[in-house]
C-alpha atoms as a PDB file:
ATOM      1  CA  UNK A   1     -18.865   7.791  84.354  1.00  0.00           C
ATOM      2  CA  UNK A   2     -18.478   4.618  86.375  1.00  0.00           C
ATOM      3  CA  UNK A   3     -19.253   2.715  82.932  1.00  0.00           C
ATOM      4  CA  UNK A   4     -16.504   4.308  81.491  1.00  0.00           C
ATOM      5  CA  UNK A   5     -14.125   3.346  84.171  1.00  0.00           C
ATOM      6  CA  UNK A   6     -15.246   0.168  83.850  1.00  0.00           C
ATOM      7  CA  UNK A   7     -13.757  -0.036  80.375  1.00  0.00           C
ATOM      8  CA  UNK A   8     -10.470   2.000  80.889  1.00  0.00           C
ATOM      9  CA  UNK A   9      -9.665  -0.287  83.459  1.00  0.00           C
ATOM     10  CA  UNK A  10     -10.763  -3.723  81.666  1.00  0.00           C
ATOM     11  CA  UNK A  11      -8.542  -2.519  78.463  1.00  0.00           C
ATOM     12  CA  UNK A  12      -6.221  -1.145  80.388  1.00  0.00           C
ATOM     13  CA  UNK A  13      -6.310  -4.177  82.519  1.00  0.00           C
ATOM     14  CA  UNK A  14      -5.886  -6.469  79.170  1.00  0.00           C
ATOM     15  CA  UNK A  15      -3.004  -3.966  77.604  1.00  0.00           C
ATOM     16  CA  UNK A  16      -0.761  -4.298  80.271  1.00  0.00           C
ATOM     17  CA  UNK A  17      -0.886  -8.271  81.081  1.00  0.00           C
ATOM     18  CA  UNK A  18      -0.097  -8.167  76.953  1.00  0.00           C
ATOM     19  CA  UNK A  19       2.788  -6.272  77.470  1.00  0.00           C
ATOM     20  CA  UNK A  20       3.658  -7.560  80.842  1.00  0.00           C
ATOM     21  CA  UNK A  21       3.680 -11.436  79.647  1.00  0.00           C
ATOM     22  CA  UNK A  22       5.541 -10.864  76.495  1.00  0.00           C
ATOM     23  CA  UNK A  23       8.305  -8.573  78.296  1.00  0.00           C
ATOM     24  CA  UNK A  24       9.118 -11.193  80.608  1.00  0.00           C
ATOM     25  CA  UNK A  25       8.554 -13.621  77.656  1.00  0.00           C
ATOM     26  CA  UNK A  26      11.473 -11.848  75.794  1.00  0.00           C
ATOM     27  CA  UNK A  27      13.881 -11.165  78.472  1.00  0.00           C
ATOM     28  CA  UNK A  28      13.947 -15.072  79.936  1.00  0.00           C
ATOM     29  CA  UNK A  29      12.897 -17.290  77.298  1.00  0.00           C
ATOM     30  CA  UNK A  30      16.013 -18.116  74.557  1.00  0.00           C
ATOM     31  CA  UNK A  31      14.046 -19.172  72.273  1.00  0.00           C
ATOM     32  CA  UNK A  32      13.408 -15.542  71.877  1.00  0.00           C
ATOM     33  CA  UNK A  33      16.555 -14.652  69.885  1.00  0.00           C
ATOM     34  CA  UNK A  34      15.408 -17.163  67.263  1.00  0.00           C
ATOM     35  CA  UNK A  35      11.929 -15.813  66.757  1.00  0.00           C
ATOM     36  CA  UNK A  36      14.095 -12.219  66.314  1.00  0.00           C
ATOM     37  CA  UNK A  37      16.589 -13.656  64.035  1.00  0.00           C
ATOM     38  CA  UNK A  38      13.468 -14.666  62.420  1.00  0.00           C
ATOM     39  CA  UNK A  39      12.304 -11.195  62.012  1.00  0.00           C
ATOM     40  CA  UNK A  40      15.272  -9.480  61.215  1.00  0.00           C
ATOM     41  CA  UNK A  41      15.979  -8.187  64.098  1.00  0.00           C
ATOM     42  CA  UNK A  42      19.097  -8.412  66.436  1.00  0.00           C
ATOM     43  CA  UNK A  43      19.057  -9.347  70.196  1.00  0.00           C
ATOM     44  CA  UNK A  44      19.573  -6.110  71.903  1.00  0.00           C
ATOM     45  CA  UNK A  45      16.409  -4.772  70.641  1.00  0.00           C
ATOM     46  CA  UNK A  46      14.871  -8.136  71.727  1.00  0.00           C
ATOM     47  CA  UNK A  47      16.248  -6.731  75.617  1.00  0.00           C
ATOM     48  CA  UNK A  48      15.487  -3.260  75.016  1.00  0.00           C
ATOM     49  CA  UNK A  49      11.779  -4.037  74.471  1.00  0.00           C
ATOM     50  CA  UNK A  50      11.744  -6.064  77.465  1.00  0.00           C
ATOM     51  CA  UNK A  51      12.951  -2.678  79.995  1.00  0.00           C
ATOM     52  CA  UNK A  52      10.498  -0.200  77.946  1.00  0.00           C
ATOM     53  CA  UNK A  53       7.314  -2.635  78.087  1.00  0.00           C
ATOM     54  CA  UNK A  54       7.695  -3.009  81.818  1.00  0.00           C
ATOM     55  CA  UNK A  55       8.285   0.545  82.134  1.00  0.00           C
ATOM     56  CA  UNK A  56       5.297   1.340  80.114  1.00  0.00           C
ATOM     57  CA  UNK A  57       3.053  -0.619  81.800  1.00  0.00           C
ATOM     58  CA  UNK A  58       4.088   0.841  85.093  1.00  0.00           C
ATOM     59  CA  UNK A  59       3.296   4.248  83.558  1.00  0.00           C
ATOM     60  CA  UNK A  60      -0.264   3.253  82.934  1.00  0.00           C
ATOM     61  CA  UNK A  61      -1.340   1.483  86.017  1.00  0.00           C
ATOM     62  CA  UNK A  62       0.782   3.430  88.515  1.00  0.00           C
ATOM     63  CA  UNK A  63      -1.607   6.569  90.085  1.00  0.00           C
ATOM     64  CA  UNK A  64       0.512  10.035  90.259  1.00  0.00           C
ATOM     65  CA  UNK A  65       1.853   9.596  86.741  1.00  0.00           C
ATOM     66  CA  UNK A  66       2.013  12.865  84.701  1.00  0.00           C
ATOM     67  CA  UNK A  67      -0.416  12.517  81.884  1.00  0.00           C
ATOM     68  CA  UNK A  68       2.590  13.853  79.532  1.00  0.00           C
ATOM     69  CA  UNK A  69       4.224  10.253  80.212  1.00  0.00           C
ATOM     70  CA  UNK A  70       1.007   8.117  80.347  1.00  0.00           C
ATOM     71  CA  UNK A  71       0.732   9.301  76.335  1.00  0.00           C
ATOM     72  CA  UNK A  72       4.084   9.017  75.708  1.00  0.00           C
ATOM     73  CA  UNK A  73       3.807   4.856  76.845  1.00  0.00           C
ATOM     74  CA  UNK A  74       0.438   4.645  75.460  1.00  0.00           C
ATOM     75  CA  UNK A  75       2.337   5.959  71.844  1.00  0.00           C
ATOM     76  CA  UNK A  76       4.953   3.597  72.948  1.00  0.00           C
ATOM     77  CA  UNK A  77       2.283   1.015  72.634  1.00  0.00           C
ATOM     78  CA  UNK A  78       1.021   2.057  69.352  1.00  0.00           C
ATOM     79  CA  UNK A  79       4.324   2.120  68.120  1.00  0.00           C
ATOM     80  CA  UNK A  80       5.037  -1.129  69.222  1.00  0.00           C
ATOM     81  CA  UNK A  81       1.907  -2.970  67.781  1.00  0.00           C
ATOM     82  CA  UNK A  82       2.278  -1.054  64.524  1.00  0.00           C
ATOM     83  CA  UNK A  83       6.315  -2.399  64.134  1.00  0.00           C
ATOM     84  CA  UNK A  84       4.950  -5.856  65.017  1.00  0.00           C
ATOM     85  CA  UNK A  85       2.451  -6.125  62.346  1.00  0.00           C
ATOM     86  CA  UNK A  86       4.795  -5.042  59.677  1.00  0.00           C
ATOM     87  CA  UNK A  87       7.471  -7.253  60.993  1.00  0.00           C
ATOM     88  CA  UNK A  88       5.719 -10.491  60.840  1.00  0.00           C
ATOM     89  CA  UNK A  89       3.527  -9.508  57.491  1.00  0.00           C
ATOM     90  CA  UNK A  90       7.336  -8.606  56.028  1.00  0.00           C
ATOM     91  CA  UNK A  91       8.735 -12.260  57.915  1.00  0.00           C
ATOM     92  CA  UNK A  92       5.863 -14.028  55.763  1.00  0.00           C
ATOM     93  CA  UNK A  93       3.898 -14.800  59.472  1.00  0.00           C
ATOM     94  CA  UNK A  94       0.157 -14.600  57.458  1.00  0.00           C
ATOM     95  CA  UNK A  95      -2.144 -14.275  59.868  1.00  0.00           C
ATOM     96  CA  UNK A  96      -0.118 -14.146  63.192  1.00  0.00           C
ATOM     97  CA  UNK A  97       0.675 -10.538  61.529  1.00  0.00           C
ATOM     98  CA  UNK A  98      -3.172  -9.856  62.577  1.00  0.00           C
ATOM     99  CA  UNK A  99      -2.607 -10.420  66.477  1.00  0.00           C
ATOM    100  CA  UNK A 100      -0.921  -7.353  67.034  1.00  0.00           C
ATOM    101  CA  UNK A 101      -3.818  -5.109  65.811  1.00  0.00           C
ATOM    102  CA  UNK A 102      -6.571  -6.966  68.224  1.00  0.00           C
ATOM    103  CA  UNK A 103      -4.430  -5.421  70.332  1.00  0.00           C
ATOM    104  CA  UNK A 104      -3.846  -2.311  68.740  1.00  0.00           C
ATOM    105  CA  UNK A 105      -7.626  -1.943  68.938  1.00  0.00           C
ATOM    106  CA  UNK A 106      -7.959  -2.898  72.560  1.00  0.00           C
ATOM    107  CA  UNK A 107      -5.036  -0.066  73.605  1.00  0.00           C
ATOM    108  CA  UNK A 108      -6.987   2.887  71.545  1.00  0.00           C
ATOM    109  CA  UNK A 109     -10.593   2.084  73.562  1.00  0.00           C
ATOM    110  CA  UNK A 110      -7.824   2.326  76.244  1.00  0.00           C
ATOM    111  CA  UNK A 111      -6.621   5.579  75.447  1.00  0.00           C
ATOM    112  CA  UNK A 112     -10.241   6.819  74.411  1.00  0.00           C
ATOM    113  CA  UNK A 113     -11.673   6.605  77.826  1.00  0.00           C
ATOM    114  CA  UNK A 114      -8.225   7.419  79.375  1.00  0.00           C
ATOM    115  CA  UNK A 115      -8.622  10.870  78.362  1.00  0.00           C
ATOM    116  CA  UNK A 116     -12.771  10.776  78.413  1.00  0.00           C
ATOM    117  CA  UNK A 117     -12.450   9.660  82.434  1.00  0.00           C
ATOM    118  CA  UNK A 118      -9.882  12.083  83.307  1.00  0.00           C
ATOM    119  CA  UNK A 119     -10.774  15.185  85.266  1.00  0.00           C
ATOM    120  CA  UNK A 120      -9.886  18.810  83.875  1.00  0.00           C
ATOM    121  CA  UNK A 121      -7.953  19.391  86.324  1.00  0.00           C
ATOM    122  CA  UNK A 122      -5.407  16.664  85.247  1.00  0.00           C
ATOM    123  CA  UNK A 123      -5.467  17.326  81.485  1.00  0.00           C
ATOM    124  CA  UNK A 124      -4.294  21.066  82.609  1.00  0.00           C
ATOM    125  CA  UNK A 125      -1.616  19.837  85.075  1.00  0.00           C
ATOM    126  CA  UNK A 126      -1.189  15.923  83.884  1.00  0.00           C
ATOM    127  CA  UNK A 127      -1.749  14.477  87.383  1.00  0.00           C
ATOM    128  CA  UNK A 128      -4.530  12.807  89.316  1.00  0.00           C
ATOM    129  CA  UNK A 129      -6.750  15.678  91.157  1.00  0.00           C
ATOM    130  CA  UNK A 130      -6.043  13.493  94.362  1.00  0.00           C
ATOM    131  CA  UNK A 131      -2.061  14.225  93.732  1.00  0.00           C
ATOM    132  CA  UNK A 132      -2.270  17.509  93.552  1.00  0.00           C
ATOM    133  CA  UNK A 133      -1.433  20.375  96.515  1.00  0.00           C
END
């Protein structure tokens, strides 16, 4: 069990500095809107992705957090990775198209053990046992 902590929290750990460094990436560097532009996308979404990837991450490493909304970041995620792989393979990006799936990979072992460390008692009621009254 403590192995498999070990990993949720090391992926984990990894998922959300990803997503942490390239929400604040989006929201203050302006070079951003060009590297949208470049993939056909506007600048909202550019901002958009920058609230929900902060608010994701605080999903997964916050304790208390329903396990309803812990998935729903985690498919977030998924989501996420999966839109940037077609969107630089589509932009003609080569292999920089590849980068999101390392990571796509990395947020799945994440998920595995999520679920394989959690208690029955929180996949019944979707919080931590400790949370509970």
């Amino acid at each position: 069990m403590k192995k498999d902590k070990v990993i949720y929290w090391i992926t984990t750990g990894i998922v959300s500095l990803v997503m942490l460094v390239s929400a604040i990436n989006f929201g203050l560097n302006p070079e951003m809107k060009g590297a949208f532009a470049h993939l056909g996308l506007p600048n909202w979404f550019r901002l958009e992705l920058t609230v929900a990837k902060i608010l994701g991450v605080l999903a997964l490493l916050l304790p208390g957090i329903p396990r309803g909304i812990k998935s729903f970041a985690y498919a977030g995620f998924a989501i996420t990775m999966g839109s940037a792989i077609i969107a630089h393979a589509a932009s003609g990006d080569g292999a920089r198209s590849l980068d999101p799936l390392v990571f796509l990979g990395i947020l799945a072992v994440s998920y595995f053990y999520y679920g394989k460390i959690a208690a029955p008692a929180t996949r019944k009621t979707g919080r931590y046992p400790a949370y509970q009254s």
